[in-house]
C-alpha atoms as a PDB file:
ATOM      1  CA  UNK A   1      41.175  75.714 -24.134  1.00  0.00           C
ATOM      2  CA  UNK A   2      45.113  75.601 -23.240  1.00  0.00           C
ATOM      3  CA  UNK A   3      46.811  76.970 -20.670  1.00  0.00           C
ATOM      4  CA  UNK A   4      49.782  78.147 -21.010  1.00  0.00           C
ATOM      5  CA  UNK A   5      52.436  78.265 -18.333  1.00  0.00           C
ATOM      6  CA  UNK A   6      55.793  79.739 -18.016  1.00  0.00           C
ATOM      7  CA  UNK A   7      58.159  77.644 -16.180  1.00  0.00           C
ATOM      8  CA  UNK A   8      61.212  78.450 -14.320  1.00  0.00           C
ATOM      9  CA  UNK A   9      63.837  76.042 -12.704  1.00  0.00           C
ATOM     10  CA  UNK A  10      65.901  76.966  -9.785  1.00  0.00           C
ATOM     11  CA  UNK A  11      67.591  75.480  -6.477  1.00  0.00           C
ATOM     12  CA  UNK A  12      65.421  78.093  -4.323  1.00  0.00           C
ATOM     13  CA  UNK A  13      62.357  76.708  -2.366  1.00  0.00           C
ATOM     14  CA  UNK A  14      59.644  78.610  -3.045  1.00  0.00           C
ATOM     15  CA  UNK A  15      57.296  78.770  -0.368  1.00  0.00           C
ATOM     16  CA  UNK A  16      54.267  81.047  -0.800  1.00  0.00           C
ATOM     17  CA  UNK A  17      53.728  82.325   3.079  1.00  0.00           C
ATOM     18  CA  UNK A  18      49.666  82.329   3.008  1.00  0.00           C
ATOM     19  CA  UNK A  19      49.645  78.647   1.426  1.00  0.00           C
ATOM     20  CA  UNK A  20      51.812  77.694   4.692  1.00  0.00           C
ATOM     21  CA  UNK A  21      49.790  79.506   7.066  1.00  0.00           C
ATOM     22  CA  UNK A  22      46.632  77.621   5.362  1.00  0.00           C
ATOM     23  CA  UNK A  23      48.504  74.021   6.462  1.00  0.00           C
ATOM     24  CA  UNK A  24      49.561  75.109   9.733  1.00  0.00           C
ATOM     25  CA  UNK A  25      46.011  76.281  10.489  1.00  0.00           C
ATOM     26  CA  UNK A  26      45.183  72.409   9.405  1.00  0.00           C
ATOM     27  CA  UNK A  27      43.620  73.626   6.216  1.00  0.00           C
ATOM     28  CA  UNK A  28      42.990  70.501   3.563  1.00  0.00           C
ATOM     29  CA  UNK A  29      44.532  70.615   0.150  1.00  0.00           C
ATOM     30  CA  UNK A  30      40.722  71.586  -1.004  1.00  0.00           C
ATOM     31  CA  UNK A  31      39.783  74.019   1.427  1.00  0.00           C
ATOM     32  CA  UNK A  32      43.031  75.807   1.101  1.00  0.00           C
ATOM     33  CA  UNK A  33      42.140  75.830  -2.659  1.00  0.00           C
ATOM     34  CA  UNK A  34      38.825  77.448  -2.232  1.00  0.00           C
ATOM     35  CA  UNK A  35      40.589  79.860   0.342  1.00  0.00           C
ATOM     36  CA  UNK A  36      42.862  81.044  -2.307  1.00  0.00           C
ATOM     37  CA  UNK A  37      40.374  81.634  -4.793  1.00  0.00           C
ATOM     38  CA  UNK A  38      37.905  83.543  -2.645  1.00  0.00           C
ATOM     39  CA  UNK A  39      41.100  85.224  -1.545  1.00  0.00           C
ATOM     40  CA  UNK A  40      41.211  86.002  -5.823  1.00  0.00           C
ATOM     41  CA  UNK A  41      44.207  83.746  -6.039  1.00  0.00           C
ATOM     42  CA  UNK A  42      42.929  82.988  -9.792  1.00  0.00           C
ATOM     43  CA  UNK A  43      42.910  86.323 -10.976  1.00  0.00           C
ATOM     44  CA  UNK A  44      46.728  87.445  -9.426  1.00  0.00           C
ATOM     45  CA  UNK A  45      48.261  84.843 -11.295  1.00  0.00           C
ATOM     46  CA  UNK A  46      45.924  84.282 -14.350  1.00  0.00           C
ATOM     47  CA  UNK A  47      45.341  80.501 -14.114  1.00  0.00           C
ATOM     48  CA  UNK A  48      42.671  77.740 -13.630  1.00  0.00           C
ATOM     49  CA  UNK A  49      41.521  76.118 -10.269  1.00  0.00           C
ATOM     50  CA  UNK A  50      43.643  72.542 -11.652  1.00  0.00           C
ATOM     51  CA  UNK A  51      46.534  75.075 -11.818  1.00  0.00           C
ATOM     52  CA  UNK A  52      45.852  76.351  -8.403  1.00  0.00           C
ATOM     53  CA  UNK A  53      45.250  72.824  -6.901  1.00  0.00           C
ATOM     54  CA  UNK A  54      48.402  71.466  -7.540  1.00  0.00           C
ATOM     55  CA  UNK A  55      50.176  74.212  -6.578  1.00  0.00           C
ATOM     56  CA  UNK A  56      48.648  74.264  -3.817  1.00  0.00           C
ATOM     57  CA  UNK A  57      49.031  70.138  -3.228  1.00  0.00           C
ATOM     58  CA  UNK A  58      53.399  70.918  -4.494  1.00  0.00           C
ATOM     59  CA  UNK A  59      53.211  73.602  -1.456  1.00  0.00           C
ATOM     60  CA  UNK A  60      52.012  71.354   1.053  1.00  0.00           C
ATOM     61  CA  UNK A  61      53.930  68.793   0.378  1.00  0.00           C
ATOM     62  CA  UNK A  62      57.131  70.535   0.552  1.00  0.00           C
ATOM     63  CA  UNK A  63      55.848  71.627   3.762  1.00  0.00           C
ATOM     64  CA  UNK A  64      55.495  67.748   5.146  1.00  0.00           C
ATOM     65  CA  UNK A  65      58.646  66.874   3.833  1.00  0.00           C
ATOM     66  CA  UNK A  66      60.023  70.077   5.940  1.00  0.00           C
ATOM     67  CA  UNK A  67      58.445  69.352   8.733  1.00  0.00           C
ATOM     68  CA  UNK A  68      60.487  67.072  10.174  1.00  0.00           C
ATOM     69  CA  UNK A  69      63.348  69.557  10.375  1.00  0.00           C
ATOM     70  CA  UNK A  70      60.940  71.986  12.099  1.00  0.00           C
ATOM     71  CA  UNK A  71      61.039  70.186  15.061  1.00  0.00           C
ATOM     72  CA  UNK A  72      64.520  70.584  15.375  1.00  0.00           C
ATOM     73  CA  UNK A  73      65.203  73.681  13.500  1.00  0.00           C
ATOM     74  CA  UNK A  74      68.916  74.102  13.933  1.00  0.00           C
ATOM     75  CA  UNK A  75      68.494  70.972  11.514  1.00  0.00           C
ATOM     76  CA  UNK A  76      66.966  72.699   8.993  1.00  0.00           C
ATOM     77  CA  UNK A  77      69.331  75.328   9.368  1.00  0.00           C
ATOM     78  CA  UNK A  78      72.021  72.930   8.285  1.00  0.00           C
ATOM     79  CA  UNK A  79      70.334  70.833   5.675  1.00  0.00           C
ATOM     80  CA  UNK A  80      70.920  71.204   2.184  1.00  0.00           C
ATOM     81  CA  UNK A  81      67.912  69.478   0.583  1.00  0.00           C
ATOM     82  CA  UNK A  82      65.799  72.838   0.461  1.00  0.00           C
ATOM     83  CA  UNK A  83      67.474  75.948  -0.567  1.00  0.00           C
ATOM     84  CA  UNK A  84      65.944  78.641   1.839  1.00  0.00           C
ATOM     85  CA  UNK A  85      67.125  81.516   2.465  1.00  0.00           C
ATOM     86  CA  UNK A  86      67.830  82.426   5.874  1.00  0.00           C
ATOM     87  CA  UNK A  87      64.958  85.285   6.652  1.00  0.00           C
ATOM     88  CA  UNK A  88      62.544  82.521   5.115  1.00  0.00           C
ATOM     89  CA  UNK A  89      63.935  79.794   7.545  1.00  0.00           C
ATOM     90  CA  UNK A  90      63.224  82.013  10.475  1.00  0.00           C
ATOM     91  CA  UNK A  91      59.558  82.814   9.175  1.00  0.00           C
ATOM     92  CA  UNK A  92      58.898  78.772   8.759  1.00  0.00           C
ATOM     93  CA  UNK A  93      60.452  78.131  12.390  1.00  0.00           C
ATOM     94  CA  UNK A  94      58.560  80.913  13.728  1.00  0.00           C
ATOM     95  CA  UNK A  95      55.467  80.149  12.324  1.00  0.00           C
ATOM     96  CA  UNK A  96      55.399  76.707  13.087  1.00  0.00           C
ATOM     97  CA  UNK A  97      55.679  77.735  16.622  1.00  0.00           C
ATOM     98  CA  UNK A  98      53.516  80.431  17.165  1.00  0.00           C
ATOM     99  CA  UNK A  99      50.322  79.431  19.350  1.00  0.00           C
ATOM    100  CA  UNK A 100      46.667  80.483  19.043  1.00  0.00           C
ATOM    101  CA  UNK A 101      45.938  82.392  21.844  1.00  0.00           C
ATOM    102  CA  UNK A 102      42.442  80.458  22.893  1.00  0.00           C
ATOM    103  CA  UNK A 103      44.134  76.639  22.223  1.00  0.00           C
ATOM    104  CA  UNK A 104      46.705  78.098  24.675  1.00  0.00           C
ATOM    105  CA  UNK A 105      44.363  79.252  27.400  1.00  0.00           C
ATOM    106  CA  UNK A 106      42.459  75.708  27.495  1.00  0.00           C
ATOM    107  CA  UNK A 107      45.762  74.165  27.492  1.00  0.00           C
ATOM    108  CA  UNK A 108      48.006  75.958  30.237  1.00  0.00           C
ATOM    109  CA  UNK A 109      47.871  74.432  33.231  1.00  0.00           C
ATOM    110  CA  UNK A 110      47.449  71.164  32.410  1.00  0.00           C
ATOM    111  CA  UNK A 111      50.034  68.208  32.257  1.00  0.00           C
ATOM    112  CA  UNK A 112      51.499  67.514  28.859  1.00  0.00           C
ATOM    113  CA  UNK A 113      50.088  63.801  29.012  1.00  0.00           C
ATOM    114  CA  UNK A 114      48.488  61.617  26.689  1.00  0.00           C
ATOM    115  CA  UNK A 115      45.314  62.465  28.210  1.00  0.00           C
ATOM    116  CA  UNK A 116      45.260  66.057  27.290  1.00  0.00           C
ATOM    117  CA  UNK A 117      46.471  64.911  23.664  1.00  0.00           C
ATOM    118  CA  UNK A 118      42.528  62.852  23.928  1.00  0.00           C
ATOM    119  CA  UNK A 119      41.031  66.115  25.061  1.00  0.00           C
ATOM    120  CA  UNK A 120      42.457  67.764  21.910  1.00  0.00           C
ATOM    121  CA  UNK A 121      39.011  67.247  20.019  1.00  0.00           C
ATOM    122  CA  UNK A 122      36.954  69.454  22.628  1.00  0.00           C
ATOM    123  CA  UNK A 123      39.501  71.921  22.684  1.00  0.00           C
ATOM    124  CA  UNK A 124      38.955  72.101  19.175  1.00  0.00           C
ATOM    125  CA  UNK A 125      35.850  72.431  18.950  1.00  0.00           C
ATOM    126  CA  UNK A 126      35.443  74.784  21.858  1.00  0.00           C
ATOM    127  CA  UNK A 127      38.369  77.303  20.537  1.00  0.00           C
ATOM    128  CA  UNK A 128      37.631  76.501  16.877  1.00  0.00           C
ATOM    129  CA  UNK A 129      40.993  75.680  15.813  1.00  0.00           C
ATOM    130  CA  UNK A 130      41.670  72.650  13.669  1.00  0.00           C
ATOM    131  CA  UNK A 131      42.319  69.627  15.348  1.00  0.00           C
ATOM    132  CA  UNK A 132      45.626  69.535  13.120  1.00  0.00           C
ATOM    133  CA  UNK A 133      46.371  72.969  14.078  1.00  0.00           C
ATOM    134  CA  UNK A 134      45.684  71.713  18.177  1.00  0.00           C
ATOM    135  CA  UNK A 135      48.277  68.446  17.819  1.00  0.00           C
ATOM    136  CA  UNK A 136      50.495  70.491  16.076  1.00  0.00           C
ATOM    137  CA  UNK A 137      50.933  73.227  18.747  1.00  0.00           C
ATOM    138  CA  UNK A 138      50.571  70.547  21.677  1.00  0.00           C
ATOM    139  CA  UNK A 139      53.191  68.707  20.254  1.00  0.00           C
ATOM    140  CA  UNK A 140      55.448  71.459  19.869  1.00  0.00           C
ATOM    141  CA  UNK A 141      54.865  72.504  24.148  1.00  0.00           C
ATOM    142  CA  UNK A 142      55.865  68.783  24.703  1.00  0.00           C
ATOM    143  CA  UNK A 143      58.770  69.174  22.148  1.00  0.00           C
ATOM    144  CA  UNK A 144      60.439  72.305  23.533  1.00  0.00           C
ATOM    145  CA  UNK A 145      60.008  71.388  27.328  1.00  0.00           C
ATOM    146  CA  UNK A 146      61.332  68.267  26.812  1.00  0.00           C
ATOM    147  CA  UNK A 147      64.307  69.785  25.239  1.00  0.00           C
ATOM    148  CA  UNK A 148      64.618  72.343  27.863  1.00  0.00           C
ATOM    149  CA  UNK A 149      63.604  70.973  31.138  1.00  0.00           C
ATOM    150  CA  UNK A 150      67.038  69.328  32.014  1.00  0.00           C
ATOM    151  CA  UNK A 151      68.956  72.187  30.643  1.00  0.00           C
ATOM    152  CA  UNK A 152      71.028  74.515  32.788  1.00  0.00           C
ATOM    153  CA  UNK A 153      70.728  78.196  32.724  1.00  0.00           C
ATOM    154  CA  UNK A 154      67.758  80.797  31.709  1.00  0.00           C
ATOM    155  CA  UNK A 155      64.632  78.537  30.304  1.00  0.00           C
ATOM    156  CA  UNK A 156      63.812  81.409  27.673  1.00  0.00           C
ATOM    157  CA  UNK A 157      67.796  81.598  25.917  1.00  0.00           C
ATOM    158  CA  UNK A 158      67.930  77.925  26.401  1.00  0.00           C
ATOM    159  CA  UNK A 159      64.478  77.879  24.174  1.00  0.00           C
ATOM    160  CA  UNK A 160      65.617  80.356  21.989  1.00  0.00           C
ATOM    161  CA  UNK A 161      68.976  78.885  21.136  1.00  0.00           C
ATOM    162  CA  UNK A 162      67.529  75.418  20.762  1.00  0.00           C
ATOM    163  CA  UNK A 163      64.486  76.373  18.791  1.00  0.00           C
ATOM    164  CA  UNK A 164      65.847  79.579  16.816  1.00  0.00           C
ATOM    165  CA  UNK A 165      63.332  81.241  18.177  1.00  0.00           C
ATOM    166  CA  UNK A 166      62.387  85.360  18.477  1.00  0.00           C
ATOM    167  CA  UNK A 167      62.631  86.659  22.483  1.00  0.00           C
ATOM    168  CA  UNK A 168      59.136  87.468  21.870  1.00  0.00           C
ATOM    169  CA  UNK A 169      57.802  83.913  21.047  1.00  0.00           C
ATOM    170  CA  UNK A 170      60.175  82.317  23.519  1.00  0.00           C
ATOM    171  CA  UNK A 171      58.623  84.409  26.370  1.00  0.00           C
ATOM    172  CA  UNK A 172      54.927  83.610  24.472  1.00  0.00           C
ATOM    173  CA  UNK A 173      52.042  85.060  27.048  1.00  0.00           C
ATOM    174  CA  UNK A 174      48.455  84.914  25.731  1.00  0.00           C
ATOM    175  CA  UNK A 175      46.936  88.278  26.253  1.00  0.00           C
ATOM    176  CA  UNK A 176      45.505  88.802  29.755  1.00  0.00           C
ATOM    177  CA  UNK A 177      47.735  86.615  31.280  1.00  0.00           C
ATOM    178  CA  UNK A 178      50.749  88.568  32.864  1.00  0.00           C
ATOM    179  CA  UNK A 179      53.746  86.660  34.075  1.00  0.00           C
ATOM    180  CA  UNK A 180      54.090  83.436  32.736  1.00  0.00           C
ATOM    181  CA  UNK A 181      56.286  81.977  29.398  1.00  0.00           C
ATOM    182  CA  UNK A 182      53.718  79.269  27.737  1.00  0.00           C
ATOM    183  CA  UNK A 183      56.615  77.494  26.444  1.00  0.00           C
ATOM    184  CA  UNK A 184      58.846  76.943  29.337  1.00  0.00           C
ATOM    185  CA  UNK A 185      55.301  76.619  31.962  1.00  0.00           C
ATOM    186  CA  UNK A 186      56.698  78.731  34.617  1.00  0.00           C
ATOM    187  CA  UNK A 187      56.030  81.775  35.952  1.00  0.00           C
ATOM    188  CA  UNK A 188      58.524  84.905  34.405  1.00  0.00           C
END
């Protein structure tokens, strides 16, 4: 049996949103897959799961290849290798730097060391977020308060004009805990 498939060529990235969620929860290529077929992924868009997987593999590897600029998004702002619009660039910079609120309660508090980066695997498995998902977020609290620990002025503008981010994730509080900006570790 053939499959037929239309095929359309453009300059604009296209980046399906749940796909990208699925890779920055630390989903594999495979498990994403079976996620978007349970999810009825097959039947939206009328193809087979070989269809489907390399979509899904395309997707995540334009994701890698943007991650780099993620951690300095006024870079990917700038860049002209991936045509994305600009609503799309905040929802990839935003994304990538949103938190899960349990990985953030077992983290806060402690020193951004190499240490807690070993402890990563019990926080893990205690919060049940992906390991990739947990280096991924602890790398972006070391990221942004390296960047902003030196800097004059208000921590949260300094993080939001740095990291393009909204008010509300540069003043990031788990719920329950009243006072205190995750990203900048100080009290608000």
């Amino acid at each position: 049996m053939a499959v037929e498939l239309d095929v359309f060529v453009g300059n604009t990235t296209i980046m399906d949103e749940e796909v990208y969620q699925l890779w920055l929860d630390g989903y594999t290529v495979n498990d994403a897959v079976k996620v978007r077929m349970e999810g009825g992924a097959l039947d939206e868009c009328e193809a087979n799961a070989d269809v489907l997987l390399s979509d899904t593999m395309d997707q995540y590897r334009t994701f890698q290849m943007c991650e780099r600029l993620l951690h300095s998004p006024s870079k990917l702002a700038n860049q002209l290798l991936f045509q994305i619009p600009p609503h799309r660039q905040a929802m990839l910079i935003e994304r990538y730097y949103d938190f899960d609120d349990a990985f953030v309660r077992e983290v806060l508090g402690k020193k951004l060391s190499k240490g807690t980066k070993k402890d990563l695997d019990d926080i893990s498995a205690k919060t049940g977020v992906t390991l990739k998902s947990c280096r991924r977020q602890f790398d972006n609290f070391k990221r942004v308060f390296k960047v902003v620990e030196e800097l004059k002025g208000p921590l949260v503008e300094n993080i939001r004009q740095h990291f393009l981010l909204s008010d509300k994730l540069g003043r990031y509080k788990p719920p329950g805990l009243r006072g205190h900006c995750v990203l900048c570790q100080q009290s608000l």
